[in-house]
N, C-alpha and C. Protein backbone atom coordinates (compact mmCIF):
# COMPACT_ATOMS: atom_id res chain seq x y z
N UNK A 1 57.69 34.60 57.82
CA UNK A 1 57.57 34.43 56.42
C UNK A 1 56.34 33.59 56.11
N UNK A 2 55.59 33.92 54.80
CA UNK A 2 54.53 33.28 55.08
C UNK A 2 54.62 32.14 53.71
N UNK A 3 54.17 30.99 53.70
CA UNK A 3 54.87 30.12 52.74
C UNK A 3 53.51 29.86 51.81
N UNK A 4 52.31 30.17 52.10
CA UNK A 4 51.14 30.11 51.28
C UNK A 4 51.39 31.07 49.93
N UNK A 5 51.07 30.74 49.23
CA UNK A 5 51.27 31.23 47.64
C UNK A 5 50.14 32.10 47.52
N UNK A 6 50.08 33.37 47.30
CA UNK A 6 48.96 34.23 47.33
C UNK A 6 49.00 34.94 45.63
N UNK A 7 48.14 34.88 45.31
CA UNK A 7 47.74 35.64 43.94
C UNK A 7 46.71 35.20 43.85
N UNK A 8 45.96 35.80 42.75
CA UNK A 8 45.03 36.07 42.24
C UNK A 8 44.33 34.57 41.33
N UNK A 9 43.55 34.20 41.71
CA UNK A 9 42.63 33.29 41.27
C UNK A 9 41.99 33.18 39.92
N UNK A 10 42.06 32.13 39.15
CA UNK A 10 41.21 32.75 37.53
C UNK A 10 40.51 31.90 37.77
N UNK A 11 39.40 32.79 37.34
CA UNK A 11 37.66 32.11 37.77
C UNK A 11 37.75 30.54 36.14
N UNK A 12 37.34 29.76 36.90
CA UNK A 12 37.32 28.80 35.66
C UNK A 12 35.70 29.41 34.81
N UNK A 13 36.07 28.71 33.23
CA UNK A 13 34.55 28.74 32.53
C UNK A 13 34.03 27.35 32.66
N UNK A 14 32.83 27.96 32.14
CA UNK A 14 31.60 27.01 32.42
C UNK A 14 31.79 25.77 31.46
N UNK A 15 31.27 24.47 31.76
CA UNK A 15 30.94 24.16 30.60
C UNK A 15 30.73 24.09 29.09
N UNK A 16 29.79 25.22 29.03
CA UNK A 16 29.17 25.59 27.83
C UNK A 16 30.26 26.41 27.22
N UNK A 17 30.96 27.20 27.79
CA UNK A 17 32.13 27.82 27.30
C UNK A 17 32.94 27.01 26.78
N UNK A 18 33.45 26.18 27.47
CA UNK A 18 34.27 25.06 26.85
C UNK A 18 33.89 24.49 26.10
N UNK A 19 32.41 24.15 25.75
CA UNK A 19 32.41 22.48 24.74
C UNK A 19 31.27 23.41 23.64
N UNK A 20 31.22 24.52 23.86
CA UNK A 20 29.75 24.94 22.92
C UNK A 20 30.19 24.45 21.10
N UNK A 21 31.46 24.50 21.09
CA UNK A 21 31.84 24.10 19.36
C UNK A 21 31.82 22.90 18.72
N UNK A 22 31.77 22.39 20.17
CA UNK A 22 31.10 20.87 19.02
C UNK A 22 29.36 19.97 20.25
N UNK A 23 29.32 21.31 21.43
CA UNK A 23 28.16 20.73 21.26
C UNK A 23 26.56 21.19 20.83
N UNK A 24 26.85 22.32 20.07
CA UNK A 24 25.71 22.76 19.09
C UNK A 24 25.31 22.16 18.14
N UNK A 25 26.59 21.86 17.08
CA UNK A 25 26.49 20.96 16.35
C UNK A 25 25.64 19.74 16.22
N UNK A 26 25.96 19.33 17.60
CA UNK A 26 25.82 17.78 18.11
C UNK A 26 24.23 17.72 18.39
N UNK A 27 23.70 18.95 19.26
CA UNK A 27 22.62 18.63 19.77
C UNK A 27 21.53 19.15 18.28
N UNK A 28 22.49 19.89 17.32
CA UNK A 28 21.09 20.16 15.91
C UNK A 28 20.83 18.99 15.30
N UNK A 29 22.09 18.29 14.98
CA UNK A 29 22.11 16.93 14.47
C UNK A 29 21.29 16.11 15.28
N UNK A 30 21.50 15.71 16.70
CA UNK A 30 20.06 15.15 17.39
C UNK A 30 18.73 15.43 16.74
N UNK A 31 18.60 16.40 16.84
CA UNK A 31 17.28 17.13 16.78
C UNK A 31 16.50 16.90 15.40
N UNK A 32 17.56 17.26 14.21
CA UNK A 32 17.16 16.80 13.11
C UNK A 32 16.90 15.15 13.56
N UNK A 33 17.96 14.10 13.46
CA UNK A 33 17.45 12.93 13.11
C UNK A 33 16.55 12.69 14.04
N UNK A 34 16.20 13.00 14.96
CA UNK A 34 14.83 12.62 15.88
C UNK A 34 13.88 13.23 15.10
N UNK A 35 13.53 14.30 14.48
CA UNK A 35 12.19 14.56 13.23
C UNK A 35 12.42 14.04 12.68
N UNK A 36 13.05 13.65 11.94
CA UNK A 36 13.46 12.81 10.65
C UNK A 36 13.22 11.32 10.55
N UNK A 37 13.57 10.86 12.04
CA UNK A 37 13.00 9.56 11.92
C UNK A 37 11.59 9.35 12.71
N UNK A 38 11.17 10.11 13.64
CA UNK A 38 9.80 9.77 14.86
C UNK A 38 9.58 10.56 14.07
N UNK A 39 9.42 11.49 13.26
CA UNK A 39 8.01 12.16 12.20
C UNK A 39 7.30 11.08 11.48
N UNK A 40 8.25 10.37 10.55
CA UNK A 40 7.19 9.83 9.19
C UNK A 40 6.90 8.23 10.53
N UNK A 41 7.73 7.94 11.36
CA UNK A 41 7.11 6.32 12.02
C UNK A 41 5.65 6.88 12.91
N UNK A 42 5.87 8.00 13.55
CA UNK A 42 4.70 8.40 13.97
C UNK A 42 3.24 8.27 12.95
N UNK A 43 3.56 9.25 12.10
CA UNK A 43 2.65 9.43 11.32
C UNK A 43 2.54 8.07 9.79
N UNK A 44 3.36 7.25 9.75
CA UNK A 44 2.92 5.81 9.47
C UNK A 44 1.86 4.79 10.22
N UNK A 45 2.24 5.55 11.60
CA UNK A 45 1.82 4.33 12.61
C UNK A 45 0.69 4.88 12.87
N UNK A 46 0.30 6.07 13.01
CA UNK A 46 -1.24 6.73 12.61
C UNK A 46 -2.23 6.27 11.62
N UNK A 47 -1.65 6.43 10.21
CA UNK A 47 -1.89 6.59 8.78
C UNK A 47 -2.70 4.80 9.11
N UNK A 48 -1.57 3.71 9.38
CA UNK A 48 -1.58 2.36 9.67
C UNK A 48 -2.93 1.33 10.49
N UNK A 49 -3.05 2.69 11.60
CA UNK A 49 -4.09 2.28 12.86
C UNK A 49 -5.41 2.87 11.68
N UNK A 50 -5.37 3.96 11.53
CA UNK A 50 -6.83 4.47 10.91
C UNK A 50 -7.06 3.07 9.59
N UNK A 51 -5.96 3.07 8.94
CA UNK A 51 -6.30 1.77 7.71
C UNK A 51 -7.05 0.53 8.67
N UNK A 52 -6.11 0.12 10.08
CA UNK A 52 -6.81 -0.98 10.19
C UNK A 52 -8.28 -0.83 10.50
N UNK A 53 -8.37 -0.19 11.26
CA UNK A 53 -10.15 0.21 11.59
C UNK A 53 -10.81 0.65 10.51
N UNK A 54 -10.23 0.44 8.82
CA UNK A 54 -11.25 0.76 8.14
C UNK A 54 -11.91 -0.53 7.60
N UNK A 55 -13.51 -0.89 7.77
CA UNK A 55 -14.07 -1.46 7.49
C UNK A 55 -13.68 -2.77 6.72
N UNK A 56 -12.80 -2.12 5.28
CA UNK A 56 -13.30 -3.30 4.45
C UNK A 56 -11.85 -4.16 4.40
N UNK A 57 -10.87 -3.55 5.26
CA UNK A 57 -9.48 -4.27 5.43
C UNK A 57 -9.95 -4.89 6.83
N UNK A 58 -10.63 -5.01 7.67
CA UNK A 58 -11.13 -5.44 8.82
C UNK A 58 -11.89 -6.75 8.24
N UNK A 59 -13.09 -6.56 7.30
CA UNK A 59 -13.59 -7.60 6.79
C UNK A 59 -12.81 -8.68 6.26
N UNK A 60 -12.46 -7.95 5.34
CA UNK A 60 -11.06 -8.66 4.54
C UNK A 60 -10.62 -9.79 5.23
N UNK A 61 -9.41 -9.33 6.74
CA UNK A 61 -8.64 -10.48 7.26
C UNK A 61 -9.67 -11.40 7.95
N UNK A 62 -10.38 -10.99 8.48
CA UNK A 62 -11.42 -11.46 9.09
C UNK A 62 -12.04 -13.06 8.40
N UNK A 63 -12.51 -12.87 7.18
CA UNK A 63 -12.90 -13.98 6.45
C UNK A 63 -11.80 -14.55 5.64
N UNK A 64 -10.27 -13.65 5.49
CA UNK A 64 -8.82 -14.89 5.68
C UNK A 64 -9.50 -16.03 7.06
N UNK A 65 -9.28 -15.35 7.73
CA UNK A 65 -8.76 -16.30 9.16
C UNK A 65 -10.02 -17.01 9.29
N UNK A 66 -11.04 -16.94 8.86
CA UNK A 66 -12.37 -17.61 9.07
C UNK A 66 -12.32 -18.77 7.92
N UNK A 67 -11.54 -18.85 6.92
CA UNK A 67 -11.71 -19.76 5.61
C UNK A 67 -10.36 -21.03 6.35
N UNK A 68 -11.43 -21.98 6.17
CA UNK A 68 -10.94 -23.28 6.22
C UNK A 68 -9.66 -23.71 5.34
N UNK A 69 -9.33 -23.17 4.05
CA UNK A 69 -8.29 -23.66 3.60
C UNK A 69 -7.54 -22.63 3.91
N UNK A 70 -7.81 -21.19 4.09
CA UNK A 70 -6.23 -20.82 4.69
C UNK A 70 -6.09 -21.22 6.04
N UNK A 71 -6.64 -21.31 6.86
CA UNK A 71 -6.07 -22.15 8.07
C UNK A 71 -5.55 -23.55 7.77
N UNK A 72 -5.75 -24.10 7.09
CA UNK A 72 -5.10 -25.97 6.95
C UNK A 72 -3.82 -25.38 6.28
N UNK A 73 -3.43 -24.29 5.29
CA UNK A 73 -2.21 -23.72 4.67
C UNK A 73 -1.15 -23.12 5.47
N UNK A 74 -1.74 -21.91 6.28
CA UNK A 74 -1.33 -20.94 6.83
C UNK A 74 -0.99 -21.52 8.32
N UNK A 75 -1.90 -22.32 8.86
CA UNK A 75 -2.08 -22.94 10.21
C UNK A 75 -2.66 -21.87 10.98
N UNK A 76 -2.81 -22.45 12.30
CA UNK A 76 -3.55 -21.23 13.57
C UNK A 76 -2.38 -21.15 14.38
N UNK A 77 -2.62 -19.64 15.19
CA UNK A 77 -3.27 -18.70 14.68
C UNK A 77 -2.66 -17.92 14.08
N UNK A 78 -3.73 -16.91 13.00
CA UNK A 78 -2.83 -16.11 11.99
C UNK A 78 -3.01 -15.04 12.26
N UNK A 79 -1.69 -14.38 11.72
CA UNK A 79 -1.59 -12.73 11.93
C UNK A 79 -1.55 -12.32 10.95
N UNK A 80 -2.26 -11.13 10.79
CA UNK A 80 -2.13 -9.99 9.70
C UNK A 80 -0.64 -9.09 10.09
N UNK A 81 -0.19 -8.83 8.78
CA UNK A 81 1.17 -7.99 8.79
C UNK A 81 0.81 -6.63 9.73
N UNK A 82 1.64 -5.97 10.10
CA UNK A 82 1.35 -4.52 10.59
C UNK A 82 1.56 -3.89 9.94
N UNK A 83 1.97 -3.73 8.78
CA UNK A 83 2.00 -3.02 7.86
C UNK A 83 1.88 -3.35 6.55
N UNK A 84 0.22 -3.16 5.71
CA UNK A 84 0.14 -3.44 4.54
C UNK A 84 1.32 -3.55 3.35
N UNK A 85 1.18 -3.87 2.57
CA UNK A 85 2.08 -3.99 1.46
C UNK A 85 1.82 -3.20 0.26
N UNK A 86 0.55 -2.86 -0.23
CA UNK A 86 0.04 -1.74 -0.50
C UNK A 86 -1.89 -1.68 -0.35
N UNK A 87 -1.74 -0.12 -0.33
CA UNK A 87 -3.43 -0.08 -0.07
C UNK A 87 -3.15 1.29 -0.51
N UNK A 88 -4.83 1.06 -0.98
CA UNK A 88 -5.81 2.16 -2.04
C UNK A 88 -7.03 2.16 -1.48
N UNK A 89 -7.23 3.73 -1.24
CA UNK A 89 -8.50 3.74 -0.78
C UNK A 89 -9.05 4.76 -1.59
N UNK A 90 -10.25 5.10 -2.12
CA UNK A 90 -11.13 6.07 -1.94
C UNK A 90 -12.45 5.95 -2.01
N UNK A 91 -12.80 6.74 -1.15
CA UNK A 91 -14.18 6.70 -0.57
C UNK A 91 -14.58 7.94 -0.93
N UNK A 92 -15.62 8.46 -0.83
CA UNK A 92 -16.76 9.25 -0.43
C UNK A 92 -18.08 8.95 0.30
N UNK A 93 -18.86 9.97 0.51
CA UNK A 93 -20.07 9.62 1.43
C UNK A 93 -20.54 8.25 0.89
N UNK A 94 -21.42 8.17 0.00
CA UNK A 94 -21.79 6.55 -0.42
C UNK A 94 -20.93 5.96 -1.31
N UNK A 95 -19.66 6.33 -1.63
CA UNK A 95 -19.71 5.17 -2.68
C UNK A 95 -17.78 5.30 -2.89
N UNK A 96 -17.28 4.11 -3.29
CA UNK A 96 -15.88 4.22 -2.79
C UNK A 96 -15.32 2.96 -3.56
N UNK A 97 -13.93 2.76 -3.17
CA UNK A 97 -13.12 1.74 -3.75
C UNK A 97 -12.16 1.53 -3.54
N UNK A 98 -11.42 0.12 -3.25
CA UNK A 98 -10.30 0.08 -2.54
C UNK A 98 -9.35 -1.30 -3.02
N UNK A 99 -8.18 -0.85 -2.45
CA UNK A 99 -7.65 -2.52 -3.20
C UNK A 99 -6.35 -2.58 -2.34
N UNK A 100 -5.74 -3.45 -1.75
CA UNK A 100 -4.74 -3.83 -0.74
C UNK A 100 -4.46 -5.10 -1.25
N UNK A 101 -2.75 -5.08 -0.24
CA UNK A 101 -2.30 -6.50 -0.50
C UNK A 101 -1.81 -6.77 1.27
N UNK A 102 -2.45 -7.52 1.83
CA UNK A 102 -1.72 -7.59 3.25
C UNK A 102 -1.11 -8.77 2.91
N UNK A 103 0.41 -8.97 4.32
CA UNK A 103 0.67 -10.01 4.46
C UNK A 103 0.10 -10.84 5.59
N UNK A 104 0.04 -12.33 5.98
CA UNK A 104 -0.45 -12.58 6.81
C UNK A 104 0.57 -13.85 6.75
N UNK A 105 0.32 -14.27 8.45
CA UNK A 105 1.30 -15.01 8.83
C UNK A 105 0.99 -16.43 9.74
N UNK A 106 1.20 -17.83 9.41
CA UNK A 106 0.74 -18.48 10.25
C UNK A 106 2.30 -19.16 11.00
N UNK A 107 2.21 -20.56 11.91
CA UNK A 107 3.01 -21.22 12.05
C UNK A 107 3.68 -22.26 10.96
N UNK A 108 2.95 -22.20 9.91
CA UNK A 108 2.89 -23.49 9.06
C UNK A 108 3.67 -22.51 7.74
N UNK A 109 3.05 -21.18 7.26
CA UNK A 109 3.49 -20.83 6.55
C UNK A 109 3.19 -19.34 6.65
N UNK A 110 3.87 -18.26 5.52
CA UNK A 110 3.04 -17.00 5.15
C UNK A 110 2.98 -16.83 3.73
N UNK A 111 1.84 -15.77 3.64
CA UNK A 111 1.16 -15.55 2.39
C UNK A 111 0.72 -14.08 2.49
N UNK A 112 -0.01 -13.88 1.62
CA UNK A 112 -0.55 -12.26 0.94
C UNK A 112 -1.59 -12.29 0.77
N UNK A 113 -2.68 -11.81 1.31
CA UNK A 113 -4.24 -11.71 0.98
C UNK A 113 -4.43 -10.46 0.06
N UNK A 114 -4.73 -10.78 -0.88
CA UNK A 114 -4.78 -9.80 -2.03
C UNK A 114 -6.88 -9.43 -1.92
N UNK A 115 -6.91 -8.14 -2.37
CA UNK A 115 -8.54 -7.71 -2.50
C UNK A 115 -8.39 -6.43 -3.21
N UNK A 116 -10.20 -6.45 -3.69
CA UNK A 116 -10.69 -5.16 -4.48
C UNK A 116 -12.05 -5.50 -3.47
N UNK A 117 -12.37 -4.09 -3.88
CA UNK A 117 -13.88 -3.96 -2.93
C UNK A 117 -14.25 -2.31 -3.24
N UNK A 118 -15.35 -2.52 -3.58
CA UNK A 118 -16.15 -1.51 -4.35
C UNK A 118 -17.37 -0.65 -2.90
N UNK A 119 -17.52 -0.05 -2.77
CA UNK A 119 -18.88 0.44 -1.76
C UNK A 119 -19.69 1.16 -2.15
N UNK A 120 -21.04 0.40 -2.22
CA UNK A 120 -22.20 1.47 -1.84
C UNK A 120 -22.98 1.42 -1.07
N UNK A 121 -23.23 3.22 -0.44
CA UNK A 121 -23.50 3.16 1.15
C UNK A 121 -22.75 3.06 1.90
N UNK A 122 -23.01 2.15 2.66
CA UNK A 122 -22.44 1.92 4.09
C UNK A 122 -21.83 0.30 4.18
N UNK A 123 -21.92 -0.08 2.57
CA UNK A 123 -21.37 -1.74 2.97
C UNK A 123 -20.44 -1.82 1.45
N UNK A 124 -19.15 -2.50 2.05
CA UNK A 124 -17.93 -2.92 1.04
C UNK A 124 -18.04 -4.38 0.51
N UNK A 125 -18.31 -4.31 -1.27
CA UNK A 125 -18.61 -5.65 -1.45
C UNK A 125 -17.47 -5.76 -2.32
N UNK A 126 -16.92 -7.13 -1.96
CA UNK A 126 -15.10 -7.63 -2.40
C UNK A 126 -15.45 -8.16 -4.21
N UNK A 127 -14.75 -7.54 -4.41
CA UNK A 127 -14.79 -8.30 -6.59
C UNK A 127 -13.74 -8.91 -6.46
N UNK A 128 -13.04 -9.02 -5.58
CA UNK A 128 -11.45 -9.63 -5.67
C UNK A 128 -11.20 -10.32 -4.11
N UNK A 129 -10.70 -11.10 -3.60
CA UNK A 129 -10.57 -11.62 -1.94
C UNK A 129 -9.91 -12.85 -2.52
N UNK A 130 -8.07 -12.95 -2.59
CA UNK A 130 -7.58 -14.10 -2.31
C UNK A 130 -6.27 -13.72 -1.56
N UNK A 131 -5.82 -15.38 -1.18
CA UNK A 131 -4.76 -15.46 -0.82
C UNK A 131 -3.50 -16.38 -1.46
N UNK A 132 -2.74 -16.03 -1.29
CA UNK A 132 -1.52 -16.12 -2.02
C UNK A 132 -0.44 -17.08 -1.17
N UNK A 133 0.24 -18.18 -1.04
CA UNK A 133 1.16 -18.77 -0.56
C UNK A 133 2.15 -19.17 -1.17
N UNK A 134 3.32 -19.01 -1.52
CA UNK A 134 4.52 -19.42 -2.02
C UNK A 134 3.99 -21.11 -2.40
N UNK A 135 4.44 -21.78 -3.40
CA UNK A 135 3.86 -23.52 -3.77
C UNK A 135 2.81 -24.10 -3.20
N UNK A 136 1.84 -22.90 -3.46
CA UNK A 136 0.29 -23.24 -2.98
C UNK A 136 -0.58 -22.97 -4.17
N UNK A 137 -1.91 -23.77 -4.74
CA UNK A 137 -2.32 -22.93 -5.06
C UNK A 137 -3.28 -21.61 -4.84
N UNK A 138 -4.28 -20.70 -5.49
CA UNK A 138 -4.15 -19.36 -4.82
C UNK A 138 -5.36 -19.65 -4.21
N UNK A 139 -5.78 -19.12 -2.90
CA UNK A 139 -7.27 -19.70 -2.39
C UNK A 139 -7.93 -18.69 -2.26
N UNK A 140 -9.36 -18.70 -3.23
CA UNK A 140 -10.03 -17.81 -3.61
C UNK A 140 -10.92 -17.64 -2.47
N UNK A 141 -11.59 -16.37 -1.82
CA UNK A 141 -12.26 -16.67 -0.55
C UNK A 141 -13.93 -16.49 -0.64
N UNK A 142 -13.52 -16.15 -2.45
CA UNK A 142 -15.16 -15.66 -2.90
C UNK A 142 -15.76 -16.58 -3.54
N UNK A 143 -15.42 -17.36 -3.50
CA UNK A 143 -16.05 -18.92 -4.23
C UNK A 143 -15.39 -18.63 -5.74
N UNK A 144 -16.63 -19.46 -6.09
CA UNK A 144 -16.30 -19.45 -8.31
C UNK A 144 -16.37 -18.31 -8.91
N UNK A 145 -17.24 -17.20 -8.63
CA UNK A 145 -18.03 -15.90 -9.21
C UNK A 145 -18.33 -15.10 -8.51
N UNK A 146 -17.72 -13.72 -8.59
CA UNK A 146 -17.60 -12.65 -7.33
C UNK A 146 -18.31 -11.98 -8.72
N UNK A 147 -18.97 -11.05 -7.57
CA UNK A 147 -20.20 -9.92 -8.22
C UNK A 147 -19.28 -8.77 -8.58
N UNK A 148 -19.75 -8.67 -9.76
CA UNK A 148 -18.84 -7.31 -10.71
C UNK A 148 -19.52 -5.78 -9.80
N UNK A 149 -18.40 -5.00 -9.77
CA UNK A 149 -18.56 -3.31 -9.55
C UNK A 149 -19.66 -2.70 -10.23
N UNK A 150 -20.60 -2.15 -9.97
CA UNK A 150 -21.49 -1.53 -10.32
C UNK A 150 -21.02 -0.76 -11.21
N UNK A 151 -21.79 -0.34 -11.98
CA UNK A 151 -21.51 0.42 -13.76
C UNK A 151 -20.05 0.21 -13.88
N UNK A 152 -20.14 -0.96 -14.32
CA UNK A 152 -18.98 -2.06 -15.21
C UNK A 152 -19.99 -2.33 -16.30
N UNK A 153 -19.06 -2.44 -17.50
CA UNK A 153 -19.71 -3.50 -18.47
C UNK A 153 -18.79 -4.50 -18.68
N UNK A 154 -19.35 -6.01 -18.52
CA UNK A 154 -18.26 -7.10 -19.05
C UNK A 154 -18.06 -6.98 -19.90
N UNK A 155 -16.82 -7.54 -20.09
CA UNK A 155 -16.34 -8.07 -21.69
C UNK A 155 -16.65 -9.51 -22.45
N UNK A 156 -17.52 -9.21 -23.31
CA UNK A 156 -17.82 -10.45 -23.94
C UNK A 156 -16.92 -10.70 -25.07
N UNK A 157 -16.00 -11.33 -25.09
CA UNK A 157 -15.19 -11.54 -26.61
C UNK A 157 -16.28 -12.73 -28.01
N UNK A 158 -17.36 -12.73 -27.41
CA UNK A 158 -18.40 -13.20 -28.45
C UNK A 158 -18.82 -12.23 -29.28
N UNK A 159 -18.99 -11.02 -28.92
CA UNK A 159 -19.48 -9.21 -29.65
C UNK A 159 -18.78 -9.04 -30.58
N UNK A 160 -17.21 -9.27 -30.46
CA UNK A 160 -16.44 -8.96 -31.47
C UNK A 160 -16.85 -9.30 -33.01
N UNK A 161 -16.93 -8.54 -34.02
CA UNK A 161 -17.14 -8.96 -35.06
C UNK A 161 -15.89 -9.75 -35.91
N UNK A 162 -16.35 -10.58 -36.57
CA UNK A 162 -15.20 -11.05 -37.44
C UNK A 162 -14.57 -10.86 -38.01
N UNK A 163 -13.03 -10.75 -38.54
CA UNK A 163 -12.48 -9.88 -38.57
C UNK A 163 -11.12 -11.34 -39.54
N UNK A 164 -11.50 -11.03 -40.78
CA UNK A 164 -9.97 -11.62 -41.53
C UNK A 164 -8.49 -11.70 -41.24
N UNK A 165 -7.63 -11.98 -41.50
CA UNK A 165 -6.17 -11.66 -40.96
C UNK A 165 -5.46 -11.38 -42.37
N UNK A 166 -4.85 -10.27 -42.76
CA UNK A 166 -4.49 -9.93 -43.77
C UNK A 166 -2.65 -10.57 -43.99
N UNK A 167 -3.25 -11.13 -45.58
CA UNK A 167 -1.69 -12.09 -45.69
C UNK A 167 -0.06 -11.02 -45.08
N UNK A 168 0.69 -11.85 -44.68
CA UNK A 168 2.03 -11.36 -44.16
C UNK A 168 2.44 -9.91 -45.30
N UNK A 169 2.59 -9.72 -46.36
CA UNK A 169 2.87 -9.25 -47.40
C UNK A 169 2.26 -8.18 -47.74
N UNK A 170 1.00 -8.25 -47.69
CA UNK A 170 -0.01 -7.19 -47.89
C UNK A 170 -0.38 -5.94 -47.01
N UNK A 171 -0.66 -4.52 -47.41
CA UNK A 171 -0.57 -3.58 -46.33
C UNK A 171 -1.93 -3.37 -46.55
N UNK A 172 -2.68 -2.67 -45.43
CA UNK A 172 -3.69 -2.65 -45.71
C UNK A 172 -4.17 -1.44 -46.38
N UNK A 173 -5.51 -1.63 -47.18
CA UNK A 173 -5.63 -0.46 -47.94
C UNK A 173 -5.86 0.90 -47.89
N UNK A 174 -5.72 1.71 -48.26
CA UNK A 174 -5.99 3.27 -48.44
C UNK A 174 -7.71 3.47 -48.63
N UNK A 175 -7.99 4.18 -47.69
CA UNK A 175 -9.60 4.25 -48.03
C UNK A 175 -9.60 5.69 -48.41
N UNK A 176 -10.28 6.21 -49.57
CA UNK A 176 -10.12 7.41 -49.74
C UNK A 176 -11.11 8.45 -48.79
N UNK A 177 -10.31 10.00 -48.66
CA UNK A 177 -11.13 10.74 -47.72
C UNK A 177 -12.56 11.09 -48.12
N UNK A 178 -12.97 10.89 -47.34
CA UNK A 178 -14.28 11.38 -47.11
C UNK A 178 -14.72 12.76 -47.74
N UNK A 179 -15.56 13.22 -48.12
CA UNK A 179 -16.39 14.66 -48.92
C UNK A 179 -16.11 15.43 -47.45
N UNK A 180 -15.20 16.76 -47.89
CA UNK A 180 -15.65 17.75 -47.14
C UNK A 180 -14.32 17.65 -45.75
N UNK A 181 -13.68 16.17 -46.25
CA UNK A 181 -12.17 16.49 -45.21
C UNK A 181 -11.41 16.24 -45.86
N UNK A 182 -10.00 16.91 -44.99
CA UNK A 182 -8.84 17.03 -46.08
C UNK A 182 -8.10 16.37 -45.69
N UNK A 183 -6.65 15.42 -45.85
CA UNK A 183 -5.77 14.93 -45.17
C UNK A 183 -4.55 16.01 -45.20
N UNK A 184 -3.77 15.91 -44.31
CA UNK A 184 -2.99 16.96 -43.85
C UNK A 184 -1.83 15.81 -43.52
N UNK A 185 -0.88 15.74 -44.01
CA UNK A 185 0.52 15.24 -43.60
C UNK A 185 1.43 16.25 -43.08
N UNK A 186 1.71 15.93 -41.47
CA UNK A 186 2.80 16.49 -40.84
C UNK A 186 4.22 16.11 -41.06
C-alpha cells in the first residue's frame, strides 16, 4: 500500500497575479507624486542657480557682505538665502531691469537686502541697494544719492502750479462746452 498522497499539483500564481489590484494603483500614485514634487524642485533649483550667476544679484550680495555696517548688524560670516524672496528680471541685449528682495543671514542677526538696478550694456547700475533688519535702522549701501534710471524724469513738486482749495460747500464750476463739441450724457 502506498501511503504518499498522489494527485495533481496546482501550479501557484505569480506575484503580480496576486497583488496587481492594489499594486498598480500604488506604483501610478508613486509616479505621479515623484513628478509632482522633483519636477517644479528641480526646475526651481535650476531657475535659482541661473538667478544666482546673474550679474547684478551677484553684485548685489557681494557689496551686502563688503559694507561695514551690515557686518557690525548682521555679524560674519553672512549668507545669502537660497532662495530669493522675490526677483524681477528683464533684460535684453543692452539694456534691462531688475529688482529682488534676498534674505541674508548672519550669527548676530537676519535681514533682507532689497535692490533695483537698471542696465546699459554690459554693466548693472543699482537706483535702489538696502538692507533691512528687524529694530535696525535700514542701511543704505548707496550712500545719500543713487543715480536715477536713464529716461526718467524727476519729480519736482516745485513745477506744480498753484492751485486754491475750494471752500467745503462749494462744487466746482461748470465750464461751458467748447464750439464744435457736444456733451453727451450716458
Amino acid at each position: 500500500m502506498n501511503t504518499s498522497a498522489e494527485g495533481q499539483l496546482v501550479p501557484q500564481q505569480g506575484w503580480w497575479n496576486r497583488n496587481w489590484k492594489w499594486a498598480l494603483p500604488s506604483g501610478c500614485l508613486a509616479l505621479l507624486l515623484t513628478c509632482g514634487c522633483l519636477g517644479p524642485l528641480i526646475f526651481g533649483a535650476t531657475i535659482w542657480q541661473s538667478l544666482q550667476g546673474s550679474g547684478v544679484l551677484v553684485d548685489a550680495v557681494t557689496q551686502a557682505k563688503q559694507s561695514v555696517d551690515v557686518r557690525e548688524v548682521l555679524g560674519e560670516p553672512i549668507e545669502s538665502g537660497s532662495v530669493p524672496q522675490q526677483f524681477s528680471i528683464n533684460s535684453s541685449d543692452e539694456k534691462g531691469s531688475a529688482s529682488f528682495a534676498v534674505p541674508l543671514k548672519g550669527p548676530k542677526a537676519s535681514g533682507t537686502l532689497y535692490g533695483e538696478a537698471y542696465k546699459s550694456g554690459e554693466e548693472w547700475t543699482f537706483t535702489t541697494l538696502k538692507v533691512e533688519v528687524p529694530d535696525h535702522p535700514v542701511i543704505n549701501l548707496l550712500g545719500p544719492a543713487a543715480e536715477p534710471a536713464p529716461d526718467t524724469v524727476p519729480f519736482n513738486p516745485d513745477s506744480l502750479p498753484e492751485v486754491e482749495p475750494l471752500p467745503e460747500n462749494e462744487e466746482p464750476a461748470q465750464e461751458p462746452p467748447e464750439k464744435g463739441k457736444k456733451d453727451i450724457e450716458l
